[in-house]
PDB file of N, CA and C in Angstrom:
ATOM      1  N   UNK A   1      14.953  98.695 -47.161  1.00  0.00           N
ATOM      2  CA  UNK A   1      14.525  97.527 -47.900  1.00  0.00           C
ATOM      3  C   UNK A   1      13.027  97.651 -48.189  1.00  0.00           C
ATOM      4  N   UNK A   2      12.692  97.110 -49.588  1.00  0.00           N
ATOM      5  CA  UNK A   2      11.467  97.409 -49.892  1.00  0.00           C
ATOM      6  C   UNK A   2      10.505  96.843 -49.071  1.00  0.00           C
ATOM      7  N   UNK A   3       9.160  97.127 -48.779  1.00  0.00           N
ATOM      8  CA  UNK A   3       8.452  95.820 -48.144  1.00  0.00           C
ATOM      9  C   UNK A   3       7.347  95.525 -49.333  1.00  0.00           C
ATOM     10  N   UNK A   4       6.259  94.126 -49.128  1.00  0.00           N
ATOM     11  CA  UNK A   4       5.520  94.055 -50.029  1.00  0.00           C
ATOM     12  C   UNK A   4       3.952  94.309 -49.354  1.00  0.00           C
ATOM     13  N   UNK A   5       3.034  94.826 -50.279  1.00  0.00           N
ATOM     14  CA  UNK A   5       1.788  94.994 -49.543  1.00  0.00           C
ATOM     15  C   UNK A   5       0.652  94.199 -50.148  1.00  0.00           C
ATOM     16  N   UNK A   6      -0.534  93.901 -49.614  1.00  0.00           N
ATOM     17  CA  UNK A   6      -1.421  92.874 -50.330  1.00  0.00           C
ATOM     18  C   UNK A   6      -2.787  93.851 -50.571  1.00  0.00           C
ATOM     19  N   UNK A   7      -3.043  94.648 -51.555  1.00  0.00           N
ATOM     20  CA  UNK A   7      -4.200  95.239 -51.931  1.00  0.00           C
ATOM     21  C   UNK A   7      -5.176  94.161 -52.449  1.00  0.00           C
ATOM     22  N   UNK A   8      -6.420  94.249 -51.905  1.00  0.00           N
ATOM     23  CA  UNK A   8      -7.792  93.748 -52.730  1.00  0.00           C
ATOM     24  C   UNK A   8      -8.056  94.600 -53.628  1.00  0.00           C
ATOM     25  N   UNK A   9      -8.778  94.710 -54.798  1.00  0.00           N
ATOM     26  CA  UNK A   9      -9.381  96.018 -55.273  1.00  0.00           C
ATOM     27  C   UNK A   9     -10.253  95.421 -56.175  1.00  0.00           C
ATOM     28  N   UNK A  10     -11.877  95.715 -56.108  1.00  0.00           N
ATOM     29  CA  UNK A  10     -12.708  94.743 -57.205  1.00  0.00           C
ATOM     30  C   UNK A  10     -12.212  95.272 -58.757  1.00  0.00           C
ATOM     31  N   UNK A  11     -12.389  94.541 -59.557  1.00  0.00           N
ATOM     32  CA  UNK A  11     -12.507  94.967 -60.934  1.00  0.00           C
ATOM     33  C   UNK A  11     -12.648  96.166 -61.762  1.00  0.00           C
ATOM     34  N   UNK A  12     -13.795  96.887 -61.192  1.00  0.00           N
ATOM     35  CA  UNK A  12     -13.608  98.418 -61.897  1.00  0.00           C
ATOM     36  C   UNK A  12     -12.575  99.120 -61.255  1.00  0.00           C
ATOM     37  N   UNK A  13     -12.525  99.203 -59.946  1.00  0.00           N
ATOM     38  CA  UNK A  13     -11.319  99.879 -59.771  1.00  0.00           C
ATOM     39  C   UNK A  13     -10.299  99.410 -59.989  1.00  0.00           C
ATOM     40  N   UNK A  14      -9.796  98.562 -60.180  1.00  0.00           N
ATOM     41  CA  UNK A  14      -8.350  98.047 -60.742  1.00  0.00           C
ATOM     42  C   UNK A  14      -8.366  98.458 -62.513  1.00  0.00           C
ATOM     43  N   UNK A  15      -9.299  98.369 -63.148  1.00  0.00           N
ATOM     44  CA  UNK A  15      -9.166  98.622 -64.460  1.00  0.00           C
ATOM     45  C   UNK A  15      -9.139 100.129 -64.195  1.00  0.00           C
ATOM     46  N   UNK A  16      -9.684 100.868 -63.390  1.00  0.00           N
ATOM     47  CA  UNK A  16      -9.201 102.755 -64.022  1.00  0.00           C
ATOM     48  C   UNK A  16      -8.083 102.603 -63.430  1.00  0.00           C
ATOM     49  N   UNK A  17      -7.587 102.383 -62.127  1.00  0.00           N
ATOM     50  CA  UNK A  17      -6.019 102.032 -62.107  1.00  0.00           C
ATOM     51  C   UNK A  17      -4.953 101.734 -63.271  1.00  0.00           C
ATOM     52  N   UNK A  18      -5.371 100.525 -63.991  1.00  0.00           N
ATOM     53  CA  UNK A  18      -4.844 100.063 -64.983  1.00  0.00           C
ATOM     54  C   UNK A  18      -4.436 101.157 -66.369  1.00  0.00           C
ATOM     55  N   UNK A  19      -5.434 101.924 -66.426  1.00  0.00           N
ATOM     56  CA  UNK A  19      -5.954 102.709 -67.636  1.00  0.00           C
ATOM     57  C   UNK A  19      -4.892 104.058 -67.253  1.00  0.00           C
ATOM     58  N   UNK A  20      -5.593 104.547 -65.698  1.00  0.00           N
ATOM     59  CA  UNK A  20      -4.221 105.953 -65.738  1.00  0.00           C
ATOM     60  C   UNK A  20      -2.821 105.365 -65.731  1.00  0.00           C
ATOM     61  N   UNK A  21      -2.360 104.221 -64.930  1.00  0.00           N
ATOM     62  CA  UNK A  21      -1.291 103.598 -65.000  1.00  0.00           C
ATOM     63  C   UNK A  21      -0.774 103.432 -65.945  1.00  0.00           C
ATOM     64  N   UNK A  22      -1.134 102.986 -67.334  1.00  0.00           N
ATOM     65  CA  UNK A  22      -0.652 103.186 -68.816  1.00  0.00           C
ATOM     66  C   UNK A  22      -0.778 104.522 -69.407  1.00  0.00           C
ATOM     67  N   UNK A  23      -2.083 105.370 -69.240  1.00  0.00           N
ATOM     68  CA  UNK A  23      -1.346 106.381 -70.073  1.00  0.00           C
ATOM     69  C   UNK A  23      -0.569 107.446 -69.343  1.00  0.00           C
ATOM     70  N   UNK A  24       0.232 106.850 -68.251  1.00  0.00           N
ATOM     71  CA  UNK A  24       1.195 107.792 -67.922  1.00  0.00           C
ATOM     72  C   UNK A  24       2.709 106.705 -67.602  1.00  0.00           C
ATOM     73  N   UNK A  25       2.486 106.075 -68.532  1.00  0.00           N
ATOM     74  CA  UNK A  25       3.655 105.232 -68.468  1.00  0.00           C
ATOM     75  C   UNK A  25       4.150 104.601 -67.265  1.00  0.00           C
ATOM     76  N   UNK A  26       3.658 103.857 -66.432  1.00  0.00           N
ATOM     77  CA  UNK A  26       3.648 103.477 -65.219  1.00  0.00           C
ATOM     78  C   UNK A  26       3.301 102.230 -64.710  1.00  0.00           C
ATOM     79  N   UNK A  27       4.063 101.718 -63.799  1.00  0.00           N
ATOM     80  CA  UNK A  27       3.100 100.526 -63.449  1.00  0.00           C
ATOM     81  C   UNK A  27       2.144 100.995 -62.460  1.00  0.00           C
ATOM     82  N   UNK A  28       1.351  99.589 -61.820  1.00  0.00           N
ATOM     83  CA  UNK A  28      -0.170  99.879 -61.074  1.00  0.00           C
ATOM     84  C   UNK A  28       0.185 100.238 -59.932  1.00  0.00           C
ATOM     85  N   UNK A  29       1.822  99.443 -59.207  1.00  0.00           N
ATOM     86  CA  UNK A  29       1.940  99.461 -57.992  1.00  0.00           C
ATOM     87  C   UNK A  29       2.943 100.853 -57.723  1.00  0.00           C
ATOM     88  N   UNK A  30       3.728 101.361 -58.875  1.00  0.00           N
ATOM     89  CA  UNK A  30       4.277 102.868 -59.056  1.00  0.00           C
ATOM     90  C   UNK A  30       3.022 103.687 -58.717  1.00  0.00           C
ATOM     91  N   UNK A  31       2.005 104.131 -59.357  1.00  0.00           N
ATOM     92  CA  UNK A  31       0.612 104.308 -59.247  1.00  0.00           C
ATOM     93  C   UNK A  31       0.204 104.633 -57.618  1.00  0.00           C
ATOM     94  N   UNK A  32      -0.322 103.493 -57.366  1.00  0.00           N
ATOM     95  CA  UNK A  32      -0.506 103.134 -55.721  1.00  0.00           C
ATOM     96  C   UNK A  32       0.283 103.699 -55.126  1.00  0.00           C
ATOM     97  N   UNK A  33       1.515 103.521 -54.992  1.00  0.00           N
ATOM     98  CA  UNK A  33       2.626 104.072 -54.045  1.00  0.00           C
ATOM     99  C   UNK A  33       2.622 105.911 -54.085  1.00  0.00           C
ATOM    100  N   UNK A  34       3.123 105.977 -55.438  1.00  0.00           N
ATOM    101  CA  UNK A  34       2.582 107.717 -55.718  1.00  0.00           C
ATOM    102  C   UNK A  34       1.592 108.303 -55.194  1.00  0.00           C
ATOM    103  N   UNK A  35       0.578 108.102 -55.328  1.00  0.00           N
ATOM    104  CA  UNK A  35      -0.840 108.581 -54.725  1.00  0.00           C
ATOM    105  C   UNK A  35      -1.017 108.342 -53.282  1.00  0.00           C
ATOM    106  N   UNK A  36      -0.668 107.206 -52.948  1.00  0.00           N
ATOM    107  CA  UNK A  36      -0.812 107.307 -51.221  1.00  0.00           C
ATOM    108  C   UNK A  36       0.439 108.311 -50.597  1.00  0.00           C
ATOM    109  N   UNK A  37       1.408 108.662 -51.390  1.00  0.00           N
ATOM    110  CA  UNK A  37       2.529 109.183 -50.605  1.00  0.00           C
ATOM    111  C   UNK A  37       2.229 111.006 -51.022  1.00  0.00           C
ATOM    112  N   UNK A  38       1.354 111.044 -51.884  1.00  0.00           N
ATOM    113  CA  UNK A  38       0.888 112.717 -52.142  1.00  0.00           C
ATOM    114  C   UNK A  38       0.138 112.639 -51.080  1.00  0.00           C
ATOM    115  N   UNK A  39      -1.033 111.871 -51.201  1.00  0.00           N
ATOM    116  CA  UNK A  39      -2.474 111.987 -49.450  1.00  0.00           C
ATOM    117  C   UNK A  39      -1.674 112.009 -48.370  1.00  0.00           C
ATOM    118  N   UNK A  40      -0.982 111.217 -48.204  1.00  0.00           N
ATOM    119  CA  UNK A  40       0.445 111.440 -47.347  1.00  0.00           C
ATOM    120  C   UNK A  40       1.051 113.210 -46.947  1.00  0.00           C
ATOM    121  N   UNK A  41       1.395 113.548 -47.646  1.00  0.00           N
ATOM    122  CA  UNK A  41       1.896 114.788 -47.656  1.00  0.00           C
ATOM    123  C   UNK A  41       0.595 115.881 -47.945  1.00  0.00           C
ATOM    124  N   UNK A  42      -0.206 116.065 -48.766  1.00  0.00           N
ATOM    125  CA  UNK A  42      -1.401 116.431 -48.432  1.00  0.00           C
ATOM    126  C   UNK A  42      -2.005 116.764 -46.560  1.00  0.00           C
ATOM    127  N   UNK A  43      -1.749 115.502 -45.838  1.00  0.00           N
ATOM    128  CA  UNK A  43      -2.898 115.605 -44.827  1.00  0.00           C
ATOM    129  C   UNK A  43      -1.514 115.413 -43.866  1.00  0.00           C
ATOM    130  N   UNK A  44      -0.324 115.590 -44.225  1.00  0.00           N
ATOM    131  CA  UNK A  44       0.069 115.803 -42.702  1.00  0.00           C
ATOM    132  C   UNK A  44       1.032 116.916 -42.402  1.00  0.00           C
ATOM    133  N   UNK A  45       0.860 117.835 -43.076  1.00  0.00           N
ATOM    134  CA  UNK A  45       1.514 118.842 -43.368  1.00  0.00           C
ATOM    135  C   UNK A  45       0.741 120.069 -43.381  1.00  0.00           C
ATOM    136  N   UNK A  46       0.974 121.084 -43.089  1.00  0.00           N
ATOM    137  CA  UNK A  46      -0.029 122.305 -43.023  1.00  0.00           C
ATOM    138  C   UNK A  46       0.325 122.828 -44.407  1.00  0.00           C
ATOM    139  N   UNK A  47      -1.294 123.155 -44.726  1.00  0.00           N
ATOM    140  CA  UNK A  47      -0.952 124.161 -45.997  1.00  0.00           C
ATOM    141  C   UNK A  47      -0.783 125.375 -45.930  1.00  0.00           C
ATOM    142  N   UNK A  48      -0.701 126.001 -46.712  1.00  0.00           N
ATOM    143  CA  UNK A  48       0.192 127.637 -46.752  1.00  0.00           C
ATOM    144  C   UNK A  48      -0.921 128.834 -45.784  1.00  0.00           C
ATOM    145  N   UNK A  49      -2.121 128.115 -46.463  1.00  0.00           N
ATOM    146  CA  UNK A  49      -2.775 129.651 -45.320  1.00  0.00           C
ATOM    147  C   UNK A  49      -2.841 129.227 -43.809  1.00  0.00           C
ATOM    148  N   UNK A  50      -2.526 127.768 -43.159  1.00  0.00           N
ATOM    149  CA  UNK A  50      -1.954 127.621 -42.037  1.00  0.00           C
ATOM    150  C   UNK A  50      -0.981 128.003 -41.501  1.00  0.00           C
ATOM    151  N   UNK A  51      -0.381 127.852 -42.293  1.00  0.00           N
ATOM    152  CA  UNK A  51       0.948 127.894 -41.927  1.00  0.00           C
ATOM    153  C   UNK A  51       1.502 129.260 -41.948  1.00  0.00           C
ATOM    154  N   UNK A  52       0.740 130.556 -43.322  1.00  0.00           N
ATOM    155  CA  UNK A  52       0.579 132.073 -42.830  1.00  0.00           C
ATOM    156  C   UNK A  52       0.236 132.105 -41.488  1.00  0.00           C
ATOM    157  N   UNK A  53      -0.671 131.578 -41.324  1.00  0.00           N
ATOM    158  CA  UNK A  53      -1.734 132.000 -39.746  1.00  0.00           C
ATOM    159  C   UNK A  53      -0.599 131.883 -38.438  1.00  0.00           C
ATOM    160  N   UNK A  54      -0.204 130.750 -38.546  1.00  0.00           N
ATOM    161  CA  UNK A  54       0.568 130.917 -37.085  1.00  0.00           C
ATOM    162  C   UNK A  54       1.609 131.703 -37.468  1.00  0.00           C
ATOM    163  N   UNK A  55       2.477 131.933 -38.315  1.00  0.00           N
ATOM    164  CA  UNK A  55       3.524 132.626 -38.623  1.00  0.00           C
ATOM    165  C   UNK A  55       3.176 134.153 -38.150  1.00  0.00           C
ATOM    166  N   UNK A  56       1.804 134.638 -38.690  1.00  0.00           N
ATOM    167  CA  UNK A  56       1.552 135.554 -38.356  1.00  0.00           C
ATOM    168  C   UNK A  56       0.672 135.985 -36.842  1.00  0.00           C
ATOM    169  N   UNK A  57       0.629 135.059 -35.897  1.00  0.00           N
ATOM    170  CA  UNK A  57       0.101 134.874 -34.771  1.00  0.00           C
ATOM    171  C   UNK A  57       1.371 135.236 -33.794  1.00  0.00           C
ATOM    172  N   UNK A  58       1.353 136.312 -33.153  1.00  0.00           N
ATOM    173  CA  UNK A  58       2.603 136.722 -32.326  1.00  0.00           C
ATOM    174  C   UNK A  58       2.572 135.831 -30.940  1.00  0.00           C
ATOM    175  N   UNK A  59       1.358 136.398 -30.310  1.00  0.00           N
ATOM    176  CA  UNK A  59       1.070 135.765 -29.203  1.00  0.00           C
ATOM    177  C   UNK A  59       1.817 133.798 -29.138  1.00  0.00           C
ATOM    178  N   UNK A  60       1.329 133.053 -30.251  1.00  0.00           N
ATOM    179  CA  UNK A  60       1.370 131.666 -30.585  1.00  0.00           C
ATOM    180  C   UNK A  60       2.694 131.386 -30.484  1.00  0.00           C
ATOM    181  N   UNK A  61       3.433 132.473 -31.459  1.00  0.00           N
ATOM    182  CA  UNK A  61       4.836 132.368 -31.481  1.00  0.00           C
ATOM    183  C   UNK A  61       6.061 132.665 -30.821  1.00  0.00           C
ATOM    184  N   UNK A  62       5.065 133.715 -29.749  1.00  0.00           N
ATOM    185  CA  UNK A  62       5.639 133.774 -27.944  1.00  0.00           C
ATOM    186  C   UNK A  62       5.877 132.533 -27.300  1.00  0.00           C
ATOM    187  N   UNK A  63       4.910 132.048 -27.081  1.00  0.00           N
ATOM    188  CA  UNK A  63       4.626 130.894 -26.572  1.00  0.00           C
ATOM    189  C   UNK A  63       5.269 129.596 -27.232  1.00  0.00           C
ATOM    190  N   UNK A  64       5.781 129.366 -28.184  1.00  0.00           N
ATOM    191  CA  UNK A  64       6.174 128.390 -28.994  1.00  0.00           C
ATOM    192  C   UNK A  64       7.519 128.937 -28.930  1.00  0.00           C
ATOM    193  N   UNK A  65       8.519 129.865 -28.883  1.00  0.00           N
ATOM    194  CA  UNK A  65       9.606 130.133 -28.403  1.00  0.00           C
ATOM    195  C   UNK A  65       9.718 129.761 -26.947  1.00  0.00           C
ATOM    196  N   UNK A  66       9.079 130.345 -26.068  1.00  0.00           N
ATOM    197  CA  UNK A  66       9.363 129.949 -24.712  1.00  0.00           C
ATOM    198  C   UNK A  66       9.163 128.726 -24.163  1.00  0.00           C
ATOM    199  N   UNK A  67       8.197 127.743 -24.508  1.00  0.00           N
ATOM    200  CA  UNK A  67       8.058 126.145 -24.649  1.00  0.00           C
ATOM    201  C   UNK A  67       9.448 125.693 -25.689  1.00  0.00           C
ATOM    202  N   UNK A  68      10.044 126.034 -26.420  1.00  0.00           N
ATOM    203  CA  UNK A  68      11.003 125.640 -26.816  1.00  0.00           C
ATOM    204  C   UNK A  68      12.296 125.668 -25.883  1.00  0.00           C
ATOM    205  N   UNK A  69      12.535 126.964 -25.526  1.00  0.00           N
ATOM    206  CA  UNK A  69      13.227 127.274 -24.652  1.00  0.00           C
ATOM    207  C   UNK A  69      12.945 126.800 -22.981  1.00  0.00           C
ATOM    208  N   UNK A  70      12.149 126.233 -22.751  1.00  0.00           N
ATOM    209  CA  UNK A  70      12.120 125.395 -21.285  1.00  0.00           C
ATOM    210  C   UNK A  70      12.513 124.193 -22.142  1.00  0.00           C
ATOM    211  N   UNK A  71      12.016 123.591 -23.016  1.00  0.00           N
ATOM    212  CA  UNK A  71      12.684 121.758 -23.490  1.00  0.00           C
ATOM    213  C   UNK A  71      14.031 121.894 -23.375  1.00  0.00           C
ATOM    214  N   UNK A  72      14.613 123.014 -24.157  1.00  0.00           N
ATOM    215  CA  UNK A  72      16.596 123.319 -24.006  1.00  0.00           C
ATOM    216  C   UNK A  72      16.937 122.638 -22.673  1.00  0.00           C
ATOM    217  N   UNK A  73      16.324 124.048 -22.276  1.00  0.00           N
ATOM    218  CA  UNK A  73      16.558 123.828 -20.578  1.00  0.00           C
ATOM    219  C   UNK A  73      15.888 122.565 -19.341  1.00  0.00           C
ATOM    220  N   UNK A  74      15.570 122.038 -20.377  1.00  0.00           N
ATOM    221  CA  UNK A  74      15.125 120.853 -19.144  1.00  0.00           C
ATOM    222  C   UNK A  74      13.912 121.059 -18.325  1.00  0.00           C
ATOM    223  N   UNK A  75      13.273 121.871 -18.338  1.00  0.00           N
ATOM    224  CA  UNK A  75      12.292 123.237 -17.390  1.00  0.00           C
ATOM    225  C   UNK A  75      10.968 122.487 -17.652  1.00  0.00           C
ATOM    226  N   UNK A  76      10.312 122.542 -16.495  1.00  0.00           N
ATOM    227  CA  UNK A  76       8.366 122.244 -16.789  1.00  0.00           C
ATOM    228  C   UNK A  76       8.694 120.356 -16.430  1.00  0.00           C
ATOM    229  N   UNK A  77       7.036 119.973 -16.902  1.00  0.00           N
ATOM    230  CA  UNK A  77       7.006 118.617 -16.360  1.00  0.00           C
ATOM    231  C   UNK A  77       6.937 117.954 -17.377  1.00  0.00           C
ATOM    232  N   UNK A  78       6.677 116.308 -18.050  1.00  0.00           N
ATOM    233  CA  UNK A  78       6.099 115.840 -18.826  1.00  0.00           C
ATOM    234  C   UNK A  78       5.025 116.070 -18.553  1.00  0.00           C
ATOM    235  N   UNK A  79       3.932 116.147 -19.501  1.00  0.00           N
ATOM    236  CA  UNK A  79       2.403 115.479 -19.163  1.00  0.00           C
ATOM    237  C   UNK A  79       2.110 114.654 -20.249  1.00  0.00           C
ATOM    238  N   UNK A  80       2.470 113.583 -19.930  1.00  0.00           N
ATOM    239  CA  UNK A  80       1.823 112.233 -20.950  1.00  0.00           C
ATOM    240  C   UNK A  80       0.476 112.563 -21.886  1.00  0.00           C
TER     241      UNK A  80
END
């Protein structure tokens, strides 16, 4: 279910809102939603030369198998 949100935004910024919002055929709050859900995916997601790096990190990926493989197994402690 949708929810509703309450943005402030002074005047100039609501008018360039307004302005890309029309010339891409859109409403303001389509707009809003779009853009926070790219920064969204942007910043919580690794980008590609991260995500090379550990791929290519053996040692990391030792270790990230065998921490996987104790969770299976129940193995090790929590540490909060």
């Amino acid at each position: 279910m949708p929810n509703t949100v309450t943005l402030t935004l002074n005047d100039d910024i609501y008018a360039r809102f307004c302005i890309y919002a029309d010339t891409h055929n859109r409403s303001v709050a389509n707009l809003i939603e779009t853009a926070a859900l790219r920064y969204l995916q942007e910043h919580e997601d690794t980008d590609e030369f991260e995500t090379a790096e550990i791929a290519g990190n053996n040692l990391l990926q030792a270790a990230l198998q065998r921490a996987w493989q104790d969770a299976k197994e129940r193995q090790g402690r929590w540490v909060p």
